[in-house]
C-alpha atoms as a PDB file:
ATOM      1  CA  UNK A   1      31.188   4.313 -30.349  1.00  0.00           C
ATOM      2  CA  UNK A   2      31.359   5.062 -26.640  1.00  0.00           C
ATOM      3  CA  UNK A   3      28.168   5.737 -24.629  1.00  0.00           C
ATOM      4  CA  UNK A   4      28.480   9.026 -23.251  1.00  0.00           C
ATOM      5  CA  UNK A   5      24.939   8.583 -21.335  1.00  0.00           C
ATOM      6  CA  UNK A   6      26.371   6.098 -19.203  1.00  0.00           C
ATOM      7  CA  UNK A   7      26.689   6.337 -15.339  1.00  0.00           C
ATOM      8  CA  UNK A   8      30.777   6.009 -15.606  1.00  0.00           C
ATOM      9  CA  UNK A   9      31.102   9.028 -17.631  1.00  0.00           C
ATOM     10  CA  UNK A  10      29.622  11.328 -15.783  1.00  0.00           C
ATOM     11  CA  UNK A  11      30.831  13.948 -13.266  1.00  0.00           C
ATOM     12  CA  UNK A  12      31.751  12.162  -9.762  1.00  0.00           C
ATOM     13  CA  UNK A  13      29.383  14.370  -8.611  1.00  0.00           C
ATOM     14  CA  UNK A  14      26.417  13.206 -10.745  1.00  0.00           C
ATOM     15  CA  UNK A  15      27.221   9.781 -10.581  1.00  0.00           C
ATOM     16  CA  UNK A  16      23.886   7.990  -8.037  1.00  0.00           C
ATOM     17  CA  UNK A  17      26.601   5.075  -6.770  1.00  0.00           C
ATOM     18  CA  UNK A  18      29.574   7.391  -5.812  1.00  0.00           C
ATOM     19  CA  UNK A  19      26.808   9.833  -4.185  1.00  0.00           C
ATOM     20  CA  UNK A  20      25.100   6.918  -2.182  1.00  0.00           C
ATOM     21  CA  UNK A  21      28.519   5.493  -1.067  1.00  0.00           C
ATOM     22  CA  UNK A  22      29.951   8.883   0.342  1.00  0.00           C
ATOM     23  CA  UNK A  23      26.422  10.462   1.186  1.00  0.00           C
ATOM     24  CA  UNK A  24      23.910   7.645   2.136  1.00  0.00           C
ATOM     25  CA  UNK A  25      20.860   6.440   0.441  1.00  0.00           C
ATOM     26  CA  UNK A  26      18.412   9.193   2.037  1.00  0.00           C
ATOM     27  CA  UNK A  27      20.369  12.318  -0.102  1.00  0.00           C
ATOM     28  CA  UNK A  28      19.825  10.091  -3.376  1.00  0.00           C
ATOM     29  CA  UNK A  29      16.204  11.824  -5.593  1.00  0.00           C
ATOM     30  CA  UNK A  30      14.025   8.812  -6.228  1.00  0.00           C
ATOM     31  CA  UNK A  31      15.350   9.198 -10.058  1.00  0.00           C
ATOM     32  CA  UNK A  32      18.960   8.798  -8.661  1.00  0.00           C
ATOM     33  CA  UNK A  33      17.556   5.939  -7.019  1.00  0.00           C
ATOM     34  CA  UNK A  34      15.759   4.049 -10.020  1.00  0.00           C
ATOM     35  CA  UNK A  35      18.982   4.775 -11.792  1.00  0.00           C
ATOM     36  CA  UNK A  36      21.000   2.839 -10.182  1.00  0.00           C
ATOM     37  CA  UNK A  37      18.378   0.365 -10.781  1.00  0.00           C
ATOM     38  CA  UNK A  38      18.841   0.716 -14.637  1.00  0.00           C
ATOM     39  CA  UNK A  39      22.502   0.942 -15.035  1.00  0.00           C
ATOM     40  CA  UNK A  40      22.840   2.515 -17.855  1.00  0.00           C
ATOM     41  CA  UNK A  41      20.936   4.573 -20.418  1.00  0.00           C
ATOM     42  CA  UNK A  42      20.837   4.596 -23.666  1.00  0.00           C
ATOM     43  CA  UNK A  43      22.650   6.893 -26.768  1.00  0.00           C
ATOM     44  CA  UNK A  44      20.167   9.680 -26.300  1.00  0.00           C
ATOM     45  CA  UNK A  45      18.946   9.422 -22.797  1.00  0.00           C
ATOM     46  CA  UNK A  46      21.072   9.025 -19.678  1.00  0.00           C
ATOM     47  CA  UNK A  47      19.800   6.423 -17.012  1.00  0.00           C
ATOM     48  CA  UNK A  48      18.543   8.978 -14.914  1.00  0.00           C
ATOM     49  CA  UNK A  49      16.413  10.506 -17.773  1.00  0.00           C
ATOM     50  CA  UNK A  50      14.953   7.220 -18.748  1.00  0.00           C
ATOM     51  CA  UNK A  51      13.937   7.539 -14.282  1.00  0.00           C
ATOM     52  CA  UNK A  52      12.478  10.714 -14.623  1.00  0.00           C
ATOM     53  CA  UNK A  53      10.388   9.008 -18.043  1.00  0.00           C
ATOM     54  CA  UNK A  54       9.039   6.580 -15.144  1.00  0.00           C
ATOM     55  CA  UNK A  55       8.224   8.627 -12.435  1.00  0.00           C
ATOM     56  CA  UNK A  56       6.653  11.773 -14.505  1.00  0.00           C
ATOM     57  CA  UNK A  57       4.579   8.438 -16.062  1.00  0.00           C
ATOM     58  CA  UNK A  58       3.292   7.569 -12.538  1.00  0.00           C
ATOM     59  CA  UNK A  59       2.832  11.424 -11.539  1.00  0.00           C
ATOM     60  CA  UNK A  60       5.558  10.983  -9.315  1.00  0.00           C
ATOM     61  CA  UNK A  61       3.792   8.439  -7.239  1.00  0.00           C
ATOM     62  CA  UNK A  62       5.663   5.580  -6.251  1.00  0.00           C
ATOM     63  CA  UNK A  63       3.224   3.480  -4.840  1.00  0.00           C
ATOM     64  CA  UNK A  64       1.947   3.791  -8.491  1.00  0.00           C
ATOM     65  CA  UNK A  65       4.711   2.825 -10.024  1.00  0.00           C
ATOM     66  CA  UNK A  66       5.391  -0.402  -7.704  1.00  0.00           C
ATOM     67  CA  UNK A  67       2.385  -1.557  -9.358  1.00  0.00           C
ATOM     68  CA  UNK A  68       3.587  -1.540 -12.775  1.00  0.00           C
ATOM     69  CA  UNK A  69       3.776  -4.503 -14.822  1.00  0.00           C
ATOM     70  CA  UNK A  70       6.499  -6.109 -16.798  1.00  0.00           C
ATOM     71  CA  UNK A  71       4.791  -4.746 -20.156  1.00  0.00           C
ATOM     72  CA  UNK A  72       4.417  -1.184 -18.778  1.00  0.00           C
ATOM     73  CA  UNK A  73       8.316  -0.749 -17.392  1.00  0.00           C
ATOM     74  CA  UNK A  74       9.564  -2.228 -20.690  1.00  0.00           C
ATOM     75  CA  UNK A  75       7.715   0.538 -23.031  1.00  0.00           C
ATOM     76  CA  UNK A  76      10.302   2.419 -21.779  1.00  0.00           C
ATOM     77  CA  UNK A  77      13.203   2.594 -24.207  1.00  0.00           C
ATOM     78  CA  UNK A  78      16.096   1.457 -22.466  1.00  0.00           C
ATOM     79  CA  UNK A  79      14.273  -0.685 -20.427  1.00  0.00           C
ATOM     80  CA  UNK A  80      14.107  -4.458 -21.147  1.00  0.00           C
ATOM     81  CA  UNK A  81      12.919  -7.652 -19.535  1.00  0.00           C
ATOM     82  CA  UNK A  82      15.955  -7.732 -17.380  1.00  0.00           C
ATOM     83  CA  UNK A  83      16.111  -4.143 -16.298  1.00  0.00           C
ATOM     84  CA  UNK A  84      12.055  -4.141 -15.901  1.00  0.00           C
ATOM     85  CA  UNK A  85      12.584  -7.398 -13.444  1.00  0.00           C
ATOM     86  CA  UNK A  86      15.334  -5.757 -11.542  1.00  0.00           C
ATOM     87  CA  UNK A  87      13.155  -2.339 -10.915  1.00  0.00           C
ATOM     88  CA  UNK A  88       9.926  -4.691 -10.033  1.00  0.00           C
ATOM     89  CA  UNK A  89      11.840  -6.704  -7.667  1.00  0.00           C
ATOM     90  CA  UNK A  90      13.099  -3.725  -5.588  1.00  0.00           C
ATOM     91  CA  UNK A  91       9.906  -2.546  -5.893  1.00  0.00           C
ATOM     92  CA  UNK A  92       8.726  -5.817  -4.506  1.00  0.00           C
ATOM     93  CA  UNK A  93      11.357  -5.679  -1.211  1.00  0.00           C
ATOM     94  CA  UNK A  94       9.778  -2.169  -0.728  1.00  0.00           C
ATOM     95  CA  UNK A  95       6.474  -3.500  -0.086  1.00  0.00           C
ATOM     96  CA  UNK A  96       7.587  -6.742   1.845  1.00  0.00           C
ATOM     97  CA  UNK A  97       9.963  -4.670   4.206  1.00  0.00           C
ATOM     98  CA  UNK A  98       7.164  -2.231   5.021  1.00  0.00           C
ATOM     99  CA  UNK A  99       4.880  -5.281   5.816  1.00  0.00           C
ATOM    100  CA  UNK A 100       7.509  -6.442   8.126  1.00  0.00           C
ATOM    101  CA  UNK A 101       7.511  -3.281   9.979  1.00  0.00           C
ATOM    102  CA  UNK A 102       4.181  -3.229  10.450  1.00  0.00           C
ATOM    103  CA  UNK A 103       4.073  -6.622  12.342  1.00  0.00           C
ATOM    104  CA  UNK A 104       6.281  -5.973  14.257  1.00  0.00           C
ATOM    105  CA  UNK A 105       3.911  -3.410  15.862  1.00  0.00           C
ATOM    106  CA  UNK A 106       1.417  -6.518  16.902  1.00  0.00           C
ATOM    107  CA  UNK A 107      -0.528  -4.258  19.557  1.00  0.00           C
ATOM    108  CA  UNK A 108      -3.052  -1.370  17.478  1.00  0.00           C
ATOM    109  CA  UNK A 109      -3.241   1.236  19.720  1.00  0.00           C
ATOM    110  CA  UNK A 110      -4.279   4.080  16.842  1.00  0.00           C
ATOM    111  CA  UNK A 111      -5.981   4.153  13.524  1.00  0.00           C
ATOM    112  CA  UNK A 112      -2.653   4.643  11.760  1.00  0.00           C
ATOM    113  CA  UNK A 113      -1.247   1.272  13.164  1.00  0.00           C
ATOM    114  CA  UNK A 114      -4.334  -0.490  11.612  1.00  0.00           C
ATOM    115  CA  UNK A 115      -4.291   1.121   8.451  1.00  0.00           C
ATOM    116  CA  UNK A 116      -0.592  -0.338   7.896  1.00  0.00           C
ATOM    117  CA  UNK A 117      -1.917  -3.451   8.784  1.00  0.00           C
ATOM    118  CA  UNK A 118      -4.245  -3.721   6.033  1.00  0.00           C
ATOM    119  CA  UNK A 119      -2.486  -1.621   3.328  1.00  0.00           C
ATOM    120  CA  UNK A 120       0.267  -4.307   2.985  1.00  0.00           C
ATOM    121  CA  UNK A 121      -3.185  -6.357   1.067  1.00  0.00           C
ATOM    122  CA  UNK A 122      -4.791  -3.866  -0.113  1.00  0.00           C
ATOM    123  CA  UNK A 123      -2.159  -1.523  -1.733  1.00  0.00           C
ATOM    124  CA  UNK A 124      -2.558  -1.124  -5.738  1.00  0.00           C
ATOM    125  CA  UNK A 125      -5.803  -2.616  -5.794  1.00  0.00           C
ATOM    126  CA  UNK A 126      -8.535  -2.274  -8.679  1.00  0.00           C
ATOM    127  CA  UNK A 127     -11.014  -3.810  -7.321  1.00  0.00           C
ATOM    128  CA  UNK A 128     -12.987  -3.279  -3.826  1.00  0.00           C
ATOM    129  CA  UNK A 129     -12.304  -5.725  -0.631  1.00  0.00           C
ATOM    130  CA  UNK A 130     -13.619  -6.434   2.405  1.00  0.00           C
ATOM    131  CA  UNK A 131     -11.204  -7.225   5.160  1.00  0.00           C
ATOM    132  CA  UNK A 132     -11.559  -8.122   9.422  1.00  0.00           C
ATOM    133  CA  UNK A 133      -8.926  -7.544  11.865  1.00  0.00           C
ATOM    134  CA  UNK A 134      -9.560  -9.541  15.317  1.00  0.00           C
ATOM    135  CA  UNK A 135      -8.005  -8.601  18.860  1.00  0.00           C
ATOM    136  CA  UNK A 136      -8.036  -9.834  22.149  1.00  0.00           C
ATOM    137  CA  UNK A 137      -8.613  -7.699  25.396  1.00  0.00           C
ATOM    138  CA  UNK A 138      -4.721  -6.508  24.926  1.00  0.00           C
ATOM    139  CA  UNK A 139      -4.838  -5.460  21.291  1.00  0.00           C
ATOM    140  CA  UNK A 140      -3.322  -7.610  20.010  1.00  0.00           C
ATOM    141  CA  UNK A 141      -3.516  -9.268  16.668  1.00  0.00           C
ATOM    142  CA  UNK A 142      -5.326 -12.707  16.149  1.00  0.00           C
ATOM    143  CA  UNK A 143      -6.080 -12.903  12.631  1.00  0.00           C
ATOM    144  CA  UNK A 144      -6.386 -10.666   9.794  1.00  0.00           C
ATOM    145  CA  UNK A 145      -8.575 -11.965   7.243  1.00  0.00           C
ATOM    146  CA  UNK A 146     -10.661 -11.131   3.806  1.00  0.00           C
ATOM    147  CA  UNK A 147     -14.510 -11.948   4.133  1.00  0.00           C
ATOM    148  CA  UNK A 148     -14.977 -10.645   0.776  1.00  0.00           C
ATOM    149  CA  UNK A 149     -14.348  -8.357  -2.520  1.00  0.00           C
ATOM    150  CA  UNK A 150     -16.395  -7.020  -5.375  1.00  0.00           C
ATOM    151  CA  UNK A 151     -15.889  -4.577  -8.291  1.00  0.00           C
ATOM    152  CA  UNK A 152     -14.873  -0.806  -9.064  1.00  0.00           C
ATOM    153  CA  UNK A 153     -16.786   0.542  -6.519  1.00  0.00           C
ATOM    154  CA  UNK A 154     -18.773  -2.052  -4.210  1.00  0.00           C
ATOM    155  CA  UNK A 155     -18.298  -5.046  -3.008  1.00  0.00           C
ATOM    156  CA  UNK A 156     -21.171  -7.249  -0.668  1.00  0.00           C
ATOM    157  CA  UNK A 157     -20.246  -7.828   3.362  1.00  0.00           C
ATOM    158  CA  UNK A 158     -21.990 -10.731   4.769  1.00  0.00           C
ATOM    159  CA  UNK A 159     -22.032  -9.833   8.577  1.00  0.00           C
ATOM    160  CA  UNK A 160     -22.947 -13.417   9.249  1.00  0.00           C
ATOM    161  CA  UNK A 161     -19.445 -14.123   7.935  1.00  0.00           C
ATOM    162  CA  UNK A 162     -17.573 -10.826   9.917  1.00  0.00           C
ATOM    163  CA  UNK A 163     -18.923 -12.113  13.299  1.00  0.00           C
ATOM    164  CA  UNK A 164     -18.068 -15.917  12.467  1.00  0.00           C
ATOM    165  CA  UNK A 165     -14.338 -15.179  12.239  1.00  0.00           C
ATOM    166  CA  UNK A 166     -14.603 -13.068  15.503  1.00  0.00           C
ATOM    167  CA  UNK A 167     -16.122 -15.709  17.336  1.00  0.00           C
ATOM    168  CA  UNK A 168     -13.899 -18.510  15.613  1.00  0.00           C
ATOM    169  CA  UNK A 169     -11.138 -16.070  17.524  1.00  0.00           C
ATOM    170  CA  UNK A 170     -12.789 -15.812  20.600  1.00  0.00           C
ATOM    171  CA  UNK A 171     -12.000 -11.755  19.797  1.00  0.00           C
ATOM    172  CA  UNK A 172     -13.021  -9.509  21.980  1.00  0.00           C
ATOM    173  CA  UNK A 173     -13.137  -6.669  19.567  1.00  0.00           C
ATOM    174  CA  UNK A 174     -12.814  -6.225  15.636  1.00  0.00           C
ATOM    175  CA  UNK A 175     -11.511  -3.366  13.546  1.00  0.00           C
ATOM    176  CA  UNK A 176     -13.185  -3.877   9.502  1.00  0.00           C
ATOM    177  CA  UNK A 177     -11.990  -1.782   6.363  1.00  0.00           C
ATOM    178  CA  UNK A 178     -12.179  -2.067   2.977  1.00  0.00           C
ATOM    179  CA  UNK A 179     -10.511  -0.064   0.186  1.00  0.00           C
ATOM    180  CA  UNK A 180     -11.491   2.206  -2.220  1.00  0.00           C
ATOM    181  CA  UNK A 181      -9.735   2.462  -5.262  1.00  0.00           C
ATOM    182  CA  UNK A 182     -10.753   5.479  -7.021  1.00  0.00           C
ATOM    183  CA  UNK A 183      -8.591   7.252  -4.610  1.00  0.00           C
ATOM    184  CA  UNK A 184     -11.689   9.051  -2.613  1.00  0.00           C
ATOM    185  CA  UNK A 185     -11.760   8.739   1.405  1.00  0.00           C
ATOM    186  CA  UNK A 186     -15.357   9.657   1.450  1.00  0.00           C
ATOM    187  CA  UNK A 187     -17.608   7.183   3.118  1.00  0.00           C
ATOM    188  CA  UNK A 188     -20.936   6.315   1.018  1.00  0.00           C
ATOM    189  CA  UNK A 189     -24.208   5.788   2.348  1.00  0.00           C
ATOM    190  CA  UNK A 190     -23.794   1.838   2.306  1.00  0.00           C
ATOM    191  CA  UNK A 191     -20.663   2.084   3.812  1.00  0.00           C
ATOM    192  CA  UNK A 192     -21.989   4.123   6.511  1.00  0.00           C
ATOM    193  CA  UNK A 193     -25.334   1.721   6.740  1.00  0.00           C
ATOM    194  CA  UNK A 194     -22.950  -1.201   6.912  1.00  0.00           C
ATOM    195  CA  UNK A 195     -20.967  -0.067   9.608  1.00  0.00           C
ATOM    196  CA  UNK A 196     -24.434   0.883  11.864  1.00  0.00           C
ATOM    197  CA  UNK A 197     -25.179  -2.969  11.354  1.00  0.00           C
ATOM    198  CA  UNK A 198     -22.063  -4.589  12.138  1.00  0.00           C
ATOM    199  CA  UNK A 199     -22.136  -1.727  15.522  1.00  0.00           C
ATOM    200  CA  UNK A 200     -25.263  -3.391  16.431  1.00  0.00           C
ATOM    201  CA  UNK A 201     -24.434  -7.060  16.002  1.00  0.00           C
ATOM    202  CA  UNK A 202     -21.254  -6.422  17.861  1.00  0.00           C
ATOM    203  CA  UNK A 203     -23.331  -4.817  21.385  1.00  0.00           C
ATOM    204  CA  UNK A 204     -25.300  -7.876  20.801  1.00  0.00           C
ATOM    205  CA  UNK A 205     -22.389 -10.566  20.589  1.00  0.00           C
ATOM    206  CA  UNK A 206     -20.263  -9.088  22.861  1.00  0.00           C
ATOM    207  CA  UNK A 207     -18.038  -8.146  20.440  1.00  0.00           C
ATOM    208  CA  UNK A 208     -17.062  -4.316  19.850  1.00  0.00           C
ATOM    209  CA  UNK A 209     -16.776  -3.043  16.693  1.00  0.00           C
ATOM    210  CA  UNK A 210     -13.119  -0.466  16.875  1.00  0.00           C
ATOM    211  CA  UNK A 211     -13.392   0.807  13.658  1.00  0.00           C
ATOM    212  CA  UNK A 212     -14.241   1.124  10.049  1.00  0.00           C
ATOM    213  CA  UNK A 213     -11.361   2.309   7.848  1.00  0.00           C
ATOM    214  CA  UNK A 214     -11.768   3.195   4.578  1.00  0.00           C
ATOM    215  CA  UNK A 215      -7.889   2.711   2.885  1.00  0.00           C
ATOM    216  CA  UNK A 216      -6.127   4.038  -0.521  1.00  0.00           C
ATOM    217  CA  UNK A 217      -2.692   3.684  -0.854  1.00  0.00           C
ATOM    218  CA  UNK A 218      -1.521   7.164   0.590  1.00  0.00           C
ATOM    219  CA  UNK A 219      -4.084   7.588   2.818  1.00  0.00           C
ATOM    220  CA  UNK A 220      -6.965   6.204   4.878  1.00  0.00           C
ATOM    221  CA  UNK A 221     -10.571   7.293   6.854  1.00  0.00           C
ATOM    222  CA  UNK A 222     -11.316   6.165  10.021  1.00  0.00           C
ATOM    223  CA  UNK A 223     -14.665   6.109  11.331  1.00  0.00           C
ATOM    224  CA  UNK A 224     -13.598   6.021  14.752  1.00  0.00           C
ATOM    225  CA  UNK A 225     -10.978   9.339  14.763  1.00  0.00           C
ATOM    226  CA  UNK A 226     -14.240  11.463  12.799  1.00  0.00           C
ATOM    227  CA  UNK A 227     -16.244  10.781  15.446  1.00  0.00           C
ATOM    228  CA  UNK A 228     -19.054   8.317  13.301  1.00  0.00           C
ATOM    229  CA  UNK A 229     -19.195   5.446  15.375  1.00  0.00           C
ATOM    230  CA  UNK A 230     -21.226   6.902  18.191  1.00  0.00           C
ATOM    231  CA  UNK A 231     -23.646   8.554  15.726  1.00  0.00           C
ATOM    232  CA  UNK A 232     -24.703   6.169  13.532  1.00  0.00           C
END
């Protein structure tokens, strides 16, 4: 019996491959897009349906569904080991190419520039972590490091250990963040107690503290750009 879901029997028109060859990738819908990645659908769902399955699963959120595991893509019907590998390994490329991009901007100049830094760690997280980025006088990058991580919602910062990588760096200022993965930007008390204390070891040290960031996968809160540092 002939599969009349399949890509190749569709309109030219509707068919993801034909429309990314004469049209680009960038006028392709993200479910065009994960089609191509399955292939094929199945008797009663085209590939593109089985897409739009995945992304109404992840509330259209792609970060979200980049974190998916191999058990979760193949409880999609359609979708087995194979497929699931395929769609987790582009997922995978995603994440490394954006990584890339951010190092090549080694100089942090904004808050934004930072945060990209440290998502390429901290993206998908379930679990809190504590992370320190060290520059030199130009702004430059000298290492990017995790001091520590925790649970759902806390996880314990040894300054000891934030100002022991700066110095091991000879930095001559630091920019900290850690993630929050319930999704909120909202600094807490602690957070906002732990920043005053890492301020005042770094006026001490000789050692400015840039910034806090808070980070979640779509966006971030900087202490510095809200004004915080200078009134704790």
């Amino acid at each position: 019996m002939e599969d009349t879901k399949g890509i190749k029997s569709w309109s030219p028109d509707d068919r993801p491959r034909e429309k990314m060859m004469d049209k680009g990738p960038a006028a392709l819908s993200d479910a065009e897009l994960l089609a191509i990645l399955i292939s094929s659908g199945t008797a009663e769902e085209s590939a593109v349906d089985i897409a739009r399955k995945m992304l109404k699963s992840s509330h259209h959120d792609l970060h979200a569904l980049g974190n998916y595991s191999l058990k979760q893509f193949t409880q999609f019907k359609g979708i087995g080991p194979v497929r699931a590998i395929t769609i987790m390994a582009a997922m995978e490329l995603g994440k490394r190419r954006r990584a890339v991009a951010a190092k090549a901007e080694s100089k942090i100049i904004e808050s934004r520039l930072a945060y990209e830094r440290f998502l390429q760690y901290m993206m998908g997280l379930k679990h809190e972590e504590f992370w320190v980025m060290c520059l030199n006088n130009a702004r430059h990058v000298l290492a990017l490091k995790k001091i520590s991580e925790g649970g759902l919602t806390a996880t314990y910062v040894d300054p000891k250990k934030v100002f022991h990588l700066a110095l091991q760096y000879n930095a001559a200022s630091i920019i900290i963040a850690h993630n929050h993965p319930s999704g909120t930007l909202k600094p807490s008390r602690s957070d906002e107690l732990l920043t005053k204390r890492l301020l005042d070891a770094g006026k001490l040290l000789e050692c400015t503290l840039d910034d806090h960031l808070i980070v979640c996968d779509d966006n971030y809160f900087s202490f510095a750009d809200e004004g915080l540092l200078h009134s704790l």
